[in-house]
Protein backbone atom coordinates (compact mmCIF):
# COMPACT_ATOMS: atom_id res chain seq x y z
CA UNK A 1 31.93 -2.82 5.43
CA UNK A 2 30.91 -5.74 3.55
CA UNK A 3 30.62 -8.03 6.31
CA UNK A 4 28.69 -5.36 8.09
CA UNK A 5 25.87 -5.21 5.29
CA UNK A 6 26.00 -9.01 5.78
CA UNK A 7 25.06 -8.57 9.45
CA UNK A 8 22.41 -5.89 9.04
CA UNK A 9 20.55 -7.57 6.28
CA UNK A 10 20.77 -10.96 8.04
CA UNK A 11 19.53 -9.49 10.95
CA UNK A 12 16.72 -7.81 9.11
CA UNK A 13 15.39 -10.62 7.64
CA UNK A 14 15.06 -12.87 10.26
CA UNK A 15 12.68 -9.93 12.56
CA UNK A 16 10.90 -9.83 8.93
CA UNK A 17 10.12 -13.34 8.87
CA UNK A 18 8.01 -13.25 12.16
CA UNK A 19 6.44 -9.21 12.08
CA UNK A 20 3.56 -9.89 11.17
CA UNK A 21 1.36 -6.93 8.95
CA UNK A 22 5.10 -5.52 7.28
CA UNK A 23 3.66 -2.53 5.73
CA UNK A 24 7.11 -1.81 3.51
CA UNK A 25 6.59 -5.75 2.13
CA UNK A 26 2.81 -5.24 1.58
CA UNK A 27 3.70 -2.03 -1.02
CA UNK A 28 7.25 -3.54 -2.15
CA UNK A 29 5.67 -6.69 -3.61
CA UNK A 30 2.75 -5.63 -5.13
CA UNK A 31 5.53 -3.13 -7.08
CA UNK A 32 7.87 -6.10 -8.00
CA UNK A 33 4.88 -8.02 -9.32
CA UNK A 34 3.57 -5.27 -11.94
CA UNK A 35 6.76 -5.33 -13.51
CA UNK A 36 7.27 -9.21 -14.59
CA UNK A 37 9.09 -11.74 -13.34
CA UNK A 38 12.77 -11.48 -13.49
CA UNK A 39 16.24 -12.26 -11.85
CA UNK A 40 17.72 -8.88 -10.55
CA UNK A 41 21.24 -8.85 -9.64
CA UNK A 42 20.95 -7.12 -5.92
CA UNK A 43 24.98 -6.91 -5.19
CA UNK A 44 24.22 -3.90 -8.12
CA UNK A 45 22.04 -2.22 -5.35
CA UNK A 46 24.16 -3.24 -2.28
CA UNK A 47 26.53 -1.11 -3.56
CA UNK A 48 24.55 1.87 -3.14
CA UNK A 49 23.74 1.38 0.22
CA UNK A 50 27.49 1.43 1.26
CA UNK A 51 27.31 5.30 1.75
CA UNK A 52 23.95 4.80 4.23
CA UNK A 53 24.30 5.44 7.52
CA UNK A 54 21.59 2.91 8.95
CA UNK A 55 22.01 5.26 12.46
CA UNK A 56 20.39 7.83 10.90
CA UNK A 57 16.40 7.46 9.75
CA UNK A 58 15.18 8.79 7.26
CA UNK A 59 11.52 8.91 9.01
CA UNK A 60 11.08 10.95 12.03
CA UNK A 61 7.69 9.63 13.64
CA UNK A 62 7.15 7.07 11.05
CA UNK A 63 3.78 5.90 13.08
CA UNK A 64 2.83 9.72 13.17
CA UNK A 65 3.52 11.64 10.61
CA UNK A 66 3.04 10.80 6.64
CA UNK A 67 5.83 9.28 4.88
CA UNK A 68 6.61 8.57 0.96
CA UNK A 69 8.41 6.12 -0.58
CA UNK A 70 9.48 5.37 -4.03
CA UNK A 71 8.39 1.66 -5.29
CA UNK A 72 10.57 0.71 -8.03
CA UNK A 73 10.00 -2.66 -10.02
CA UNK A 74 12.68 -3.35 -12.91
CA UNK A 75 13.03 -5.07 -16.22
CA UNK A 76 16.17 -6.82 -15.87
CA UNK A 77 17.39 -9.68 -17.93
CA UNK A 78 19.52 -12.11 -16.76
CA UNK A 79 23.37 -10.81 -17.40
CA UNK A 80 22.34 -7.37 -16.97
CA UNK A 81 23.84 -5.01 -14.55
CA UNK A 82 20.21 -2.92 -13.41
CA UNK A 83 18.28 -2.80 -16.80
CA UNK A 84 15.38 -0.26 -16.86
CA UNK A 85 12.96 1.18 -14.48
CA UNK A 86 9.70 -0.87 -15.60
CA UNK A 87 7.32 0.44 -12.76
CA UNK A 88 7.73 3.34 -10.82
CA UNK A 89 5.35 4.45 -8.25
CA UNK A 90 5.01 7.19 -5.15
CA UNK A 91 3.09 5.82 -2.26
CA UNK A 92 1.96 8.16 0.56
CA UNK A 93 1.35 6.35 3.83
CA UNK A 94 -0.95 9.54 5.36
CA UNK A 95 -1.85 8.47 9.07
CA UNK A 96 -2.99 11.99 9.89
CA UNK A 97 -5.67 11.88 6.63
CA UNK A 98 -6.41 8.15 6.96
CA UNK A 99 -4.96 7.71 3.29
CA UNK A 100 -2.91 5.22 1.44
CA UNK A 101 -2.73 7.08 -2.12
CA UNK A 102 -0.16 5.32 -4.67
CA UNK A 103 0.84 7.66 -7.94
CA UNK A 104 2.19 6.36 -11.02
CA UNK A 105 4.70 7.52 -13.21
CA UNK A 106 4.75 6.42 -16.84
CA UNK A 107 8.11 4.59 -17.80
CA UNK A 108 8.19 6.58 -20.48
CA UNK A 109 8.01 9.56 -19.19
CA UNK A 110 10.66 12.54 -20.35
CA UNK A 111 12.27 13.54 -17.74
CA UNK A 112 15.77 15.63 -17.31
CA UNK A 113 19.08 14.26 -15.70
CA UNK A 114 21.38 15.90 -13.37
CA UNK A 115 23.54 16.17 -16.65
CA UNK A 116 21.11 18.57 -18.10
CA UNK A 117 19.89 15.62 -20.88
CA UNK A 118 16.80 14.67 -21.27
CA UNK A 119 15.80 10.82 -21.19
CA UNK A 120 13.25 8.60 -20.25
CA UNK A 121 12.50 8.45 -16.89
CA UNK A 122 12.97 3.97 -17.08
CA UNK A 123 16.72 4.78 -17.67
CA UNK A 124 17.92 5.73 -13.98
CA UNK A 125 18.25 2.79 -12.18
CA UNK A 126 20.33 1.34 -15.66
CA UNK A 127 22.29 4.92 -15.99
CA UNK A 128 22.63 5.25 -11.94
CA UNK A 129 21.68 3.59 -9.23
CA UNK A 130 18.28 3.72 -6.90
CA UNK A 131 19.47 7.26 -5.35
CA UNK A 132 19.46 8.73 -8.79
CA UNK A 133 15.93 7.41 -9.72
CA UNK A 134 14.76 9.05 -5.92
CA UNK A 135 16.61 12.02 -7.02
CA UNK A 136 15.03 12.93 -10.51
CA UNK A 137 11.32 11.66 -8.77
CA UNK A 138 11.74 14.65 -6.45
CA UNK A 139 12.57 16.69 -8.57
CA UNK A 140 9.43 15.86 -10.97
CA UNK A 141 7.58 15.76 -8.58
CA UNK A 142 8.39 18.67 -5.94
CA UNK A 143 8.42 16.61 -2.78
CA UNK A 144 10.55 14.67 -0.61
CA UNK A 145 10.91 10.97 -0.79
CA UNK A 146 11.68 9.20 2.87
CA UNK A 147 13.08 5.95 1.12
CA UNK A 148 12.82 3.42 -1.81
CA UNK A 149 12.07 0.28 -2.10
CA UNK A 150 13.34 -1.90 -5.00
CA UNK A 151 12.19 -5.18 -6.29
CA UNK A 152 13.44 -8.02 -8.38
CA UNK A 153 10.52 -10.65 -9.24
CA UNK A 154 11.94 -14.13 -8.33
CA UNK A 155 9.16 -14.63 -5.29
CA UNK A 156 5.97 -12.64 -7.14
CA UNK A 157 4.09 -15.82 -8.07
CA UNK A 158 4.33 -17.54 -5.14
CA UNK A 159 3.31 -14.89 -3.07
CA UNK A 160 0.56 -14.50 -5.01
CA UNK A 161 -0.61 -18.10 -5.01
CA UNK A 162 -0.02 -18.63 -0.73
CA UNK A 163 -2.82 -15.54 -0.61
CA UNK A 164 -5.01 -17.66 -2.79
CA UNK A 165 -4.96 -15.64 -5.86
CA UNK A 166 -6.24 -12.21 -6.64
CA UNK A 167 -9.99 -10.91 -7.50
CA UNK A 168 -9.63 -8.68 -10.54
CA UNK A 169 -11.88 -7.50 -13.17
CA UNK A 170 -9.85 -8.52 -16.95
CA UNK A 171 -11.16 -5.49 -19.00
CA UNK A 172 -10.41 -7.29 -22.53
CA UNK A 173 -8.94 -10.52 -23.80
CA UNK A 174 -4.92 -10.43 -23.24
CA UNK A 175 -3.31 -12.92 -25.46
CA UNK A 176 0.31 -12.98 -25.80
CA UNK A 177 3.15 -14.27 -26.01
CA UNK A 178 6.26 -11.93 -24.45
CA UNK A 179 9.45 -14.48 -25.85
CA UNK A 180 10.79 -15.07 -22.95
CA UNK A 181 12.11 -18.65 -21.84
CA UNK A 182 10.05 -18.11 -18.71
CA UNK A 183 6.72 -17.44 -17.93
CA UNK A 184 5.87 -16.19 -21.75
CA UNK A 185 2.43 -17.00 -22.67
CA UNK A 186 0.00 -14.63 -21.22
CA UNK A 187 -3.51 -16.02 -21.85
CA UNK A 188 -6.62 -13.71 -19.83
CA UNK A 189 -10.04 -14.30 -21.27
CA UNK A 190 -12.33 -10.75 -20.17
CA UNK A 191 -14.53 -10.83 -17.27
CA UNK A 192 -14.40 -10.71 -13.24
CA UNK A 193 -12.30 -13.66 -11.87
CA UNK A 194 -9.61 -14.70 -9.57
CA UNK A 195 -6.20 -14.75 -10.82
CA UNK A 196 -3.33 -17.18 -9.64
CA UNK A 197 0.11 -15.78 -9.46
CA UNK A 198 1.25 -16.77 -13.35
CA UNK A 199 -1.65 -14.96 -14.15
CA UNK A 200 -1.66 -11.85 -12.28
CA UNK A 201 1.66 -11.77 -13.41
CA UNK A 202 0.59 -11.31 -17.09
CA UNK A 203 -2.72 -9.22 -16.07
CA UNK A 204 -0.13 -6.70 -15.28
CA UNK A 205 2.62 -7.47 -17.95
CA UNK A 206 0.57 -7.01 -20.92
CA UNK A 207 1.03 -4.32 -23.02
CA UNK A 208 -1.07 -4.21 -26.19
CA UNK A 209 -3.58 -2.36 -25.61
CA UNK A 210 -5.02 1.07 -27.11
CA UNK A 211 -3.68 3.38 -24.01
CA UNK A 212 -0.20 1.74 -24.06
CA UNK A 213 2.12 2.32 -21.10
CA UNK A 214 -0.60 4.51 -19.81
CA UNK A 215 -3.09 1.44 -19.57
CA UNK A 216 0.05 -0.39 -18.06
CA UNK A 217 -0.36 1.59 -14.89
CA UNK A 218 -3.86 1.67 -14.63
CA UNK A 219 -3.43 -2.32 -14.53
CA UNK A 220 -0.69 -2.06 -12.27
CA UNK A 221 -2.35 0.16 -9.65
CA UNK A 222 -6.09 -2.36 -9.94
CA UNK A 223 -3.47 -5.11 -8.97
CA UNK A 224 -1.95 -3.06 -6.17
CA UNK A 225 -5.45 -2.63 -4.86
CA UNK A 226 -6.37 -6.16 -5.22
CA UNK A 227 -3.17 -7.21 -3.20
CA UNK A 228 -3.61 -4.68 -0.60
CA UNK A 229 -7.30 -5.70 0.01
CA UNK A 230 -6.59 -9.29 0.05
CA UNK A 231 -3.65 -8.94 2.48
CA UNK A 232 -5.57 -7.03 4.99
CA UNK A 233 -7.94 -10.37 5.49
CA UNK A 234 -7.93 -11.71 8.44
CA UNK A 235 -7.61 -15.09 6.53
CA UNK A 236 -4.71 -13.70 5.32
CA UNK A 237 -2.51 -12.86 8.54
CA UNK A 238 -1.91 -16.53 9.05
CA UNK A 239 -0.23 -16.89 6.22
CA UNK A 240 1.96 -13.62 6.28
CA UNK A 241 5.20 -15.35 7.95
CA UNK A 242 5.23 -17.03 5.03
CA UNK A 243 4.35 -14.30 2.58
CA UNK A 244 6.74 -12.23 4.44
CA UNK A 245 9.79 -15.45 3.72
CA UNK A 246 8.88 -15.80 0.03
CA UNK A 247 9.05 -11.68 -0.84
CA UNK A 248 12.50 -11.09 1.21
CA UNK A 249 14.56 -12.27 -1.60
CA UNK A 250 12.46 -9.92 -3.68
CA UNK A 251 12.93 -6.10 -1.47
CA UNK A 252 16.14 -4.14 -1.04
CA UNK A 253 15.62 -0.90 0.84
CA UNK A 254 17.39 2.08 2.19
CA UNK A 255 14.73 2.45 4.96
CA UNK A 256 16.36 1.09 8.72
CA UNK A 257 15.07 -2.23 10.28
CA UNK A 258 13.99 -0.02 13.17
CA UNK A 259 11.00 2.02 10.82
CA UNK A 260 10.70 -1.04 9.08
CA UNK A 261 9.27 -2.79 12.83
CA UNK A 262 7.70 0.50 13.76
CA UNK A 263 5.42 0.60 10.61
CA UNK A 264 4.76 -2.90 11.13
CA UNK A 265 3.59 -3.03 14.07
CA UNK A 266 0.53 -0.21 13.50
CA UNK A 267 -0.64 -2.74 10.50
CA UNK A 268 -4.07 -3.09 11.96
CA UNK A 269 -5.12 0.38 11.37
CA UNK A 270 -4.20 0.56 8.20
CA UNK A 271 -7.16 -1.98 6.69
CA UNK A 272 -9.59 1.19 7.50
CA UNK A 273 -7.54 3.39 5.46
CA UNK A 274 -8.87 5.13 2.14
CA UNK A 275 -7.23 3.80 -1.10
CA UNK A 276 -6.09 6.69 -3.59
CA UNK A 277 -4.25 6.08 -7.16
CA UNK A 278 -3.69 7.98 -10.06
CA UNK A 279 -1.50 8.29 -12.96
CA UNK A 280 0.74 11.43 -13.11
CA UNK A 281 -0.78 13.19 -16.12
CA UNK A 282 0.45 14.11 -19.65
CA UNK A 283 0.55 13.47 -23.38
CA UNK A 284 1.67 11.23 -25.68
CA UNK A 285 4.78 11.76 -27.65
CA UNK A 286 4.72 9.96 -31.15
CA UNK A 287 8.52 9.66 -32.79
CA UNK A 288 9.09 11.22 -36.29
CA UNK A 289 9.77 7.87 -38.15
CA UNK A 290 12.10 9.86 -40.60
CA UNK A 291 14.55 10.74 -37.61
CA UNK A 292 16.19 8.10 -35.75
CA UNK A 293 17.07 9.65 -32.67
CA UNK A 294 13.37 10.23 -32.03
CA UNK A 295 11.56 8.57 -29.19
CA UNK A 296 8.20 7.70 -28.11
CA UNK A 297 8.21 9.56 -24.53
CA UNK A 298 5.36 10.55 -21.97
CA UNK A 299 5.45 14.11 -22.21
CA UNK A 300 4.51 16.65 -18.70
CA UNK A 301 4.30 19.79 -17.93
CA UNK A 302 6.76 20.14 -14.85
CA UNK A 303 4.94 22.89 -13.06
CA UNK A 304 1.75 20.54 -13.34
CA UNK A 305 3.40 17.58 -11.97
CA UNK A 306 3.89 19.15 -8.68
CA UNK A 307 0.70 20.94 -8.56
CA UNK A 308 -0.72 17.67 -9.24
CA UNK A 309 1.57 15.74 -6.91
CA UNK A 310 0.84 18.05 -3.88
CA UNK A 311 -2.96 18.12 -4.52
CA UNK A 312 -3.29 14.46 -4.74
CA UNK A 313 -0.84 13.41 -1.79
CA UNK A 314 -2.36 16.44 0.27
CA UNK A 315 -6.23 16.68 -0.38
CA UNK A 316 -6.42 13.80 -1.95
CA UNK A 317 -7.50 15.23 -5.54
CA UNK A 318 -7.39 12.78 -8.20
CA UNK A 319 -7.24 13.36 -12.06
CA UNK A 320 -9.88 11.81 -13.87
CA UNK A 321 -7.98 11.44 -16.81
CA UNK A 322 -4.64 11.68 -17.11
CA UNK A 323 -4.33 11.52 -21.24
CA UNK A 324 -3.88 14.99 -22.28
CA UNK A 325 -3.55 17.15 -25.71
CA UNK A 326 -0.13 17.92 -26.27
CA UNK A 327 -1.16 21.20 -26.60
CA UNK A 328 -2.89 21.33 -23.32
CA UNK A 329 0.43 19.47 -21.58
CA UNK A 330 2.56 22.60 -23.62
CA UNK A 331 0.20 24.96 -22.21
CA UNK A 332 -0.99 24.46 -18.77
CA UNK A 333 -0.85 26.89 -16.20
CA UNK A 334 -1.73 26.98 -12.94
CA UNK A 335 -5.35 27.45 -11.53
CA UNK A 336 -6.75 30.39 -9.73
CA UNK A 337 -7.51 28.14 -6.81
CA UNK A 338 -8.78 31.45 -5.01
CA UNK A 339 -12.27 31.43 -6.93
């Protein structure tokens, strides 16, 4: 079995290296970048994959029909066996609609496991394995999810700097140092500018800020949208064999070579597609410093989340504000959509 995952992946990346427009690499990265730069161990993930049967696709007309795949960045530290799920996203590749839409989900978010505990939402891939982080998502969320994709960071800021940076707008002045022995000192002055990779990697690694994890993701989905743009250049197609080199050591997927190529090859059409992203809505959680077991935790309403979920993926609704009133989270019901 071993030596047959050997083959496949082997295989895999060598077509990778040369299709040119890989629309699974174009999402994967930009999610492996928002969540720092890290060394994952992948055998963790390999292991997983041992029970897929690659014969079998998980995407019927991949080039036809929408598809939706989990993006999952992690925090892992070196020695550890997953760590925690530091960016999670939904992306909806909607050929019929024209629409790329990519929804966040807070890493704090409260969520309940197939135990019947509740935990944060960042503690699958550490407590399971990718399948269990696709698992509770659909769950949340109410919908299927085709396949994931799961990135460690090792190749972020080089990708970054062969596309020649990234055009984003710094809202405020990020100064900060994270401790690490790597890549620490984040340093962002506000203002409209063009970020190299060690930068873009702290534009979307910073934390302190009023809105918290919330802010987090609206960073992480402007730097999803700058990648995406700049990747669909034409200046930038040259350069994607060696994009495409750099970020394999980065992706591990349960999605078959064969969808993989297929998606690949209709890469074109996707530059004139409509960009959609939101943040899956809710309300803050504040822990009672006088009990111990109390956690800071994103808090939604379940029967919202799908509504929400289905109305952004499917008409392509987005919430204007996803910070809500606890009370309004505790109470929300669903609209008369009839009037």
């Amino acid at each position: 079995m071993r030596k047959r995952l050997q083959q496949r992946k082997s295989s895999t990346k060598r077509v990778l290296q040369w299709v040119v427009g890989a629309t699974l690499t174009v999402v994967a990265t930009s999610a492996g970048a928002y969540a720092g730069l890290r060394s994952f161990p992948m055998h963790t993930v390999h292991a997983a994959h041992e029970t897929h049967e690659t014969s079998q696709s998980p995407l019927q007309h991949p080039t036809r029909d929408p598809i939706q795949l989990l993006l999952i960045g992690t925090d892992a530290r070196p020695k550890d066996d997953r760590g925690n799920t530091d960016v999670l996203m939904v992306a909806r590749l909607d050929p019929i609609r024209h629409r790329i839409s990519i929804l966040s989900i807070p890493r704090d978010t409260q969520v309940a496991y197939p135990d019947g505990k509740y935990h944060k939402i960042n503690q699958s891939l550490q407590l399971g394995n990718p399948e269990l982080t696709k698992q509770i998502v659909q769950r949340l969320l109410g919908i299927p999810i085709d396949g994931y994709v799961l990135a460690d960071f090792r190749g972020i800021i080089q990708i970054v700097n062969l596309i020649g940076g990234l055009s984003i707008n710094v809202p405020e002045r990020m100064h900060y140092d994270t401790g690490d022995k790597e890549h620490h000192r984040i340093w962002l002055e506000p203002g409209f500018q063009t970020l190299d990779g060690e930068q873009a990697l702290g534009f979307v690694r910073f934390r302190h800020d009023a809105l918290g994890d919330v802010g987090r993701t609206e960073r992480q989905q402007e730097f999803m949208r700058a990648f995406y743009n700049k990747l669909m250049q034409p200046s930038t197609f040259t350069k994607l064999p060696s994009i495409l080199h750099a970020a394999w050591s980065a992706l591990d997927t349960d999605i078959p070579l064969m969808d993989i190529l297929s998606l690949s090859s209709h890469a074109e059409q996707y530059r004139s597609y409509r960009f959609l992203h939101e943040t899956l809505p809710g309300s803050f959680h504040n822990p009672d410093p006088r009990d111990p077991t109390d956690l800071s935790y994103w808090v939604v309403n379940p029967a919202e989340a799908q509504f929400v979920a289905r109305q952004f993926f499917l008409d392509g609704k987005e919430v204007s504000n996803p910070i809500q009133d606890p009370h309004q989270t505790q109470t929300w019901h669903l609209p008369n959509l009839s009037r």
